[in-house]
Protein backbone atom coordinates (compact mmCIF):
# COMPACT_ATOMS: atom_id res chain seq x y z
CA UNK A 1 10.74 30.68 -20.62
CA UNK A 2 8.21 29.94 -17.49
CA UNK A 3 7.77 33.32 -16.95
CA UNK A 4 7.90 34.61 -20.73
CA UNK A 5 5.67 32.13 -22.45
CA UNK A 6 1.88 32.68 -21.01
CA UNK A 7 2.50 36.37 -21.31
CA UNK A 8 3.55 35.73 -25.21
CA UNK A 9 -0.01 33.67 -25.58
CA UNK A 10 -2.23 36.57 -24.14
CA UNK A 11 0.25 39.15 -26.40
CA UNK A 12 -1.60 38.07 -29.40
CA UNK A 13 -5.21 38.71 -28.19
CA UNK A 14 -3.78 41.76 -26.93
CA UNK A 15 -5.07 45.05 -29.18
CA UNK A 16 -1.78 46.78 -30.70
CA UNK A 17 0.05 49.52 -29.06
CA UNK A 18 0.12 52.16 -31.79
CA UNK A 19 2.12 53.86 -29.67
CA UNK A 20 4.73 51.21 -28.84
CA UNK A 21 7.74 51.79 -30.66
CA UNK A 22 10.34 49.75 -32.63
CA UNK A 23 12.80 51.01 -30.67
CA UNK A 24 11.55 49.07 -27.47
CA UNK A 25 12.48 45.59 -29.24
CA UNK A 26 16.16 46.70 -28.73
CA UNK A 27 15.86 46.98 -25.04
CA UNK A 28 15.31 42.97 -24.84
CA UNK A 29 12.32 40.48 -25.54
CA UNK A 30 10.90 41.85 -21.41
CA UNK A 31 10.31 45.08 -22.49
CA UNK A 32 8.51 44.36 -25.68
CA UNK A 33 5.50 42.70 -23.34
CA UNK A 34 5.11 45.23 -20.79
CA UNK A 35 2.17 46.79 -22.80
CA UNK A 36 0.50 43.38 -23.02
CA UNK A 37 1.72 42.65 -19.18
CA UNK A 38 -0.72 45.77 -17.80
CA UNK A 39 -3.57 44.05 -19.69
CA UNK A 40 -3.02 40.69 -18.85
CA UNK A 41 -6.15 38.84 -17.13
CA UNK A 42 -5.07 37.99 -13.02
CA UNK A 43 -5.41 34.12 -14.08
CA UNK A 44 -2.71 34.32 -15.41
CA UNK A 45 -0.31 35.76 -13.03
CA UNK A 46 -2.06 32.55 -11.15
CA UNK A 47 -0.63 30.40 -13.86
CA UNK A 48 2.32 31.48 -13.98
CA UNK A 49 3.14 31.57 -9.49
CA UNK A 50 2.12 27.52 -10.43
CA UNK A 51 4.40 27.33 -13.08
CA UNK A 52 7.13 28.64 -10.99
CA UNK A 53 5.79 26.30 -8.00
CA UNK A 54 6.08 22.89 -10.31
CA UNK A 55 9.72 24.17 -12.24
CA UNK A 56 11.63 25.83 -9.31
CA UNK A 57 9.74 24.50 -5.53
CA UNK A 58 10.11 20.73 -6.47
CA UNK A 59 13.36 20.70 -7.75
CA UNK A 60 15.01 22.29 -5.14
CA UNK A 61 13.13 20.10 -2.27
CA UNK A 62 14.29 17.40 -3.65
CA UNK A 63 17.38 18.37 -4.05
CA UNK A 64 17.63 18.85 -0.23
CA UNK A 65 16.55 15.69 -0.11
CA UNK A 66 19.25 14.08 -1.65
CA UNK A 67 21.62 15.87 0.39
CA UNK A 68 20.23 14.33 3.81
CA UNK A 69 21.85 10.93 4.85
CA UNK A 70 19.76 10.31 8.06
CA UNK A 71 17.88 7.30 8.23
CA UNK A 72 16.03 5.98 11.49
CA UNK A 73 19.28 3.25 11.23
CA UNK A 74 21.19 6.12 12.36
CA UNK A 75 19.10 7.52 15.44
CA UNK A 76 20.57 4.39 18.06
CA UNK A 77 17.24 3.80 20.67
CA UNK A 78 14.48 2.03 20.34
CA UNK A 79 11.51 3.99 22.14
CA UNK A 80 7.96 2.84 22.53
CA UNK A 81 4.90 3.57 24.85
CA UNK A 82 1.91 2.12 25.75
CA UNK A 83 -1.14 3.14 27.36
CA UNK A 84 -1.95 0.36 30.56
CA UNK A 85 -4.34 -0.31 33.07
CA UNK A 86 -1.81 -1.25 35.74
CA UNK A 87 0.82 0.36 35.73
CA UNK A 88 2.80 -0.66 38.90
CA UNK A 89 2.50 -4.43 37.19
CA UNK A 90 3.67 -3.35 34.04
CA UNK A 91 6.79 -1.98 35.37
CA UNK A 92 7.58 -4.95 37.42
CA UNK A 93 7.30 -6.65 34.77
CA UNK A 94 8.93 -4.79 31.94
CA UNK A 95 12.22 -3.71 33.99
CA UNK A 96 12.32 -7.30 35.26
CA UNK A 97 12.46 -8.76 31.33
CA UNK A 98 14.15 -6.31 29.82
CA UNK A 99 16.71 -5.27 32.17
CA UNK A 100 15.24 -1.59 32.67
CA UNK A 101 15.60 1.27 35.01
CA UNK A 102 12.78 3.67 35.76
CA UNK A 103 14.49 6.97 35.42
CA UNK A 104 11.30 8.99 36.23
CA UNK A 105 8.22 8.84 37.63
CA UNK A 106 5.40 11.30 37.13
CA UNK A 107 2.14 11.49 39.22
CA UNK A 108 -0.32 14.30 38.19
CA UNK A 109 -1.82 15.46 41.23
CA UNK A 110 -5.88 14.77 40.63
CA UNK A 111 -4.88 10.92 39.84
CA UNK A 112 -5.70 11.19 35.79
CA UNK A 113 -2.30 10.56 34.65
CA UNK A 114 0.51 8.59 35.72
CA UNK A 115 3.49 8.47 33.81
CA UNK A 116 6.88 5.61 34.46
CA UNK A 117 10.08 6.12 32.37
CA UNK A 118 12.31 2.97 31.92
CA UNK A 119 15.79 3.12 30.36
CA UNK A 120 18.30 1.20 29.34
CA UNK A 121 21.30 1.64 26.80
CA UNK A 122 19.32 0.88 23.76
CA UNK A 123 16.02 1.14 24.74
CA UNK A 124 13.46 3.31 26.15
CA UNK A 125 9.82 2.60 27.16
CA UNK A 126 7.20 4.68 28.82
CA UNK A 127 4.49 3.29 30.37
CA UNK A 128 1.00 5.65 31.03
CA UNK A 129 -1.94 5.00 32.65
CA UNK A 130 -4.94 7.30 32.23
CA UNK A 131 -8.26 7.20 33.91
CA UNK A 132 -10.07 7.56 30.64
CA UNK A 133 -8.87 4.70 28.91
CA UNK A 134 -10.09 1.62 27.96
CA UNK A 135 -8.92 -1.93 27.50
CA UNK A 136 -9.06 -3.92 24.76
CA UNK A 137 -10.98 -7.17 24.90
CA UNK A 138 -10.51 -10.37 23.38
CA UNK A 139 -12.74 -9.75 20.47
CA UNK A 140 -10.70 -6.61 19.47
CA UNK A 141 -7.57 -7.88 20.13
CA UNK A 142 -4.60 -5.98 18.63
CA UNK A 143 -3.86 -7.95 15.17
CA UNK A 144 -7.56 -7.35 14.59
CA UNK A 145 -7.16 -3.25 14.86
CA UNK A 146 -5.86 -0.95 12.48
CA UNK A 147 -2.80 0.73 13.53
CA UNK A 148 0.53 -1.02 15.72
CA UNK A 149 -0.13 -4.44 16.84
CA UNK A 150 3.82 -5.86 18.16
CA UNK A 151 6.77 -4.04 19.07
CA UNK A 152 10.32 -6.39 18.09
CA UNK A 153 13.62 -6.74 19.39
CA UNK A 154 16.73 -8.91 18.66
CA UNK A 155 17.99 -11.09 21.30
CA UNK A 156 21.53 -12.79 21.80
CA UNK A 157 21.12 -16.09 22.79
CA UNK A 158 17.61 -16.79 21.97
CA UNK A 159 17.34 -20.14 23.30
CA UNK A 160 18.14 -19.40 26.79
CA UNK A 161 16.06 -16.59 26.59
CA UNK A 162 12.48 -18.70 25.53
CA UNK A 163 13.50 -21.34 28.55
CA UNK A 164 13.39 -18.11 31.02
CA UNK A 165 10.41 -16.94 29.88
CA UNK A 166 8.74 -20.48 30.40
CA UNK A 167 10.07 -20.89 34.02
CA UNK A 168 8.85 -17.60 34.49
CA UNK A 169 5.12 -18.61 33.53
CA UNK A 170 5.02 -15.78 30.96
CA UNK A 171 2.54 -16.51 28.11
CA UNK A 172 4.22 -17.25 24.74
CA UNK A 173 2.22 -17.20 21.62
CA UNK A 174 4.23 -19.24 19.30
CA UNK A 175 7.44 -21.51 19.87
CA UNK A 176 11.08 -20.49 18.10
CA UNK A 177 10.42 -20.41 14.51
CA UNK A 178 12.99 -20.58 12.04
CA UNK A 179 12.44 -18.67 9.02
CA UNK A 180 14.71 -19.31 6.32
CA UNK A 181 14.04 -16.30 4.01
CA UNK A 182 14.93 -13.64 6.49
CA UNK A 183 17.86 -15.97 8.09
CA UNK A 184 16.24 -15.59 11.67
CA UNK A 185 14.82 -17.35 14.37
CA UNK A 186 11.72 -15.91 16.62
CA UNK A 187 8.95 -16.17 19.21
CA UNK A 188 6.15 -13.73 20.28
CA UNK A 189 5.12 -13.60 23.64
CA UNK A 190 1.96 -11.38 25.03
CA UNK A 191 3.14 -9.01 28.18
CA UNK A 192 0.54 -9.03 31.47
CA UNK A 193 -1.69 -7.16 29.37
CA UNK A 194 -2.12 -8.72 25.91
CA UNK A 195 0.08 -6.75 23.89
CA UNK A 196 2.32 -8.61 21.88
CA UNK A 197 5.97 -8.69 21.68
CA UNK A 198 8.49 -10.36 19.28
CA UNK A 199 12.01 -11.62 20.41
CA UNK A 200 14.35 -12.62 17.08
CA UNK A 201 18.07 -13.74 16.48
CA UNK A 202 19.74 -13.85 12.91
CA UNK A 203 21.55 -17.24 12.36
């Protein structure tokens, strides 16, 4: 019917075939709009490739769709990078917290780029430094900037956790907060260069 329906309109604004017998009706409803398919304006072969688009393209995506079960629940490591200004600090300080390893270590030769790895089951960070880049200052600080502004992780004892962070002189944003709806407890803490980090445990 997609196909058979704008070529039935233009049919009837089509001048009669005089020559077109009765004969052709027997051969099946296609044959009887051939005449009027050789005279039919190249709109609406345009109409009719969208037609097809919106009754056969859509359906079938999301069909596929439906058949995928991945979610990012299912993909296992947490992996985030950030861009830094020093990045022999960072590390320090990132595989001392977090119980990382650096598993590589990239230096381009001109001194532009430097790239550290860190890894641990779990979790994966890369840290980069570029020449080029810029820090953020205190009036654009990263809540106030489109775009990520924390990364998150859940913790297993979270109390012992926020005293080690404190004898460690590591600046903490907020105290544990309990919040009731999500049945958690958290605190944010900034890392040596202002970006922010949460640290949660459910109840």
């Amino acid at each position: 019917m997609v196909l058979l329906t704008p070529i039935r309109i233009f049919r009837k604004n089509t001048k009669p075939d005089l020559n077109e017998s009765c004969s052709g009706r027997e051969r099946g409803d296609l044959l009887n709009y051939l005449p009027a398919l050789a005279k039919t304006p190249l709109i609406v072969f345009a109409f009719i490739g969208l037609m097809n688009m919106a009754f056969i393209t859509i359906p079938v995506k999301a069909q596929n769709q439906e058949q995928s079960g991945a979610t990012l629940s299912d993909q296992g490591e947490t992996f985030f990078a950030l861009s830094v200004k020093d990045i022999e600090k960072m590390e320090t300080w990132y595989t001392g917290l977090f119980n990382l390893t650096t598993i590589n270590r990239i230096d381009v030769p001109d001194g532009s780029v430097t790239i550290r790895l860190m890894h641990r089951p779990g979790l994966m960070i890369e840290l980069l430094k570029h020449n080029q880049a810029k820090a953020r200052d205190d009036e654009n600080a990263s809540f106030k900037l489109h775009g990520l502004f924390k990364a998150g992780f859940t913790i297993s004892n979270i109390d012992d956790l926020f005293k080690e962070i404190k004898s460690r002189n590591i600046e903490t944003v907020t105290e544990i907060i309990t919040d009731d709806l999500t049945n958690s407890r958290f605190f944010i803490l900034k890392d040596p260069e202002g970006n922010l980090i949460q640290l949660w445990q459910k109840k």
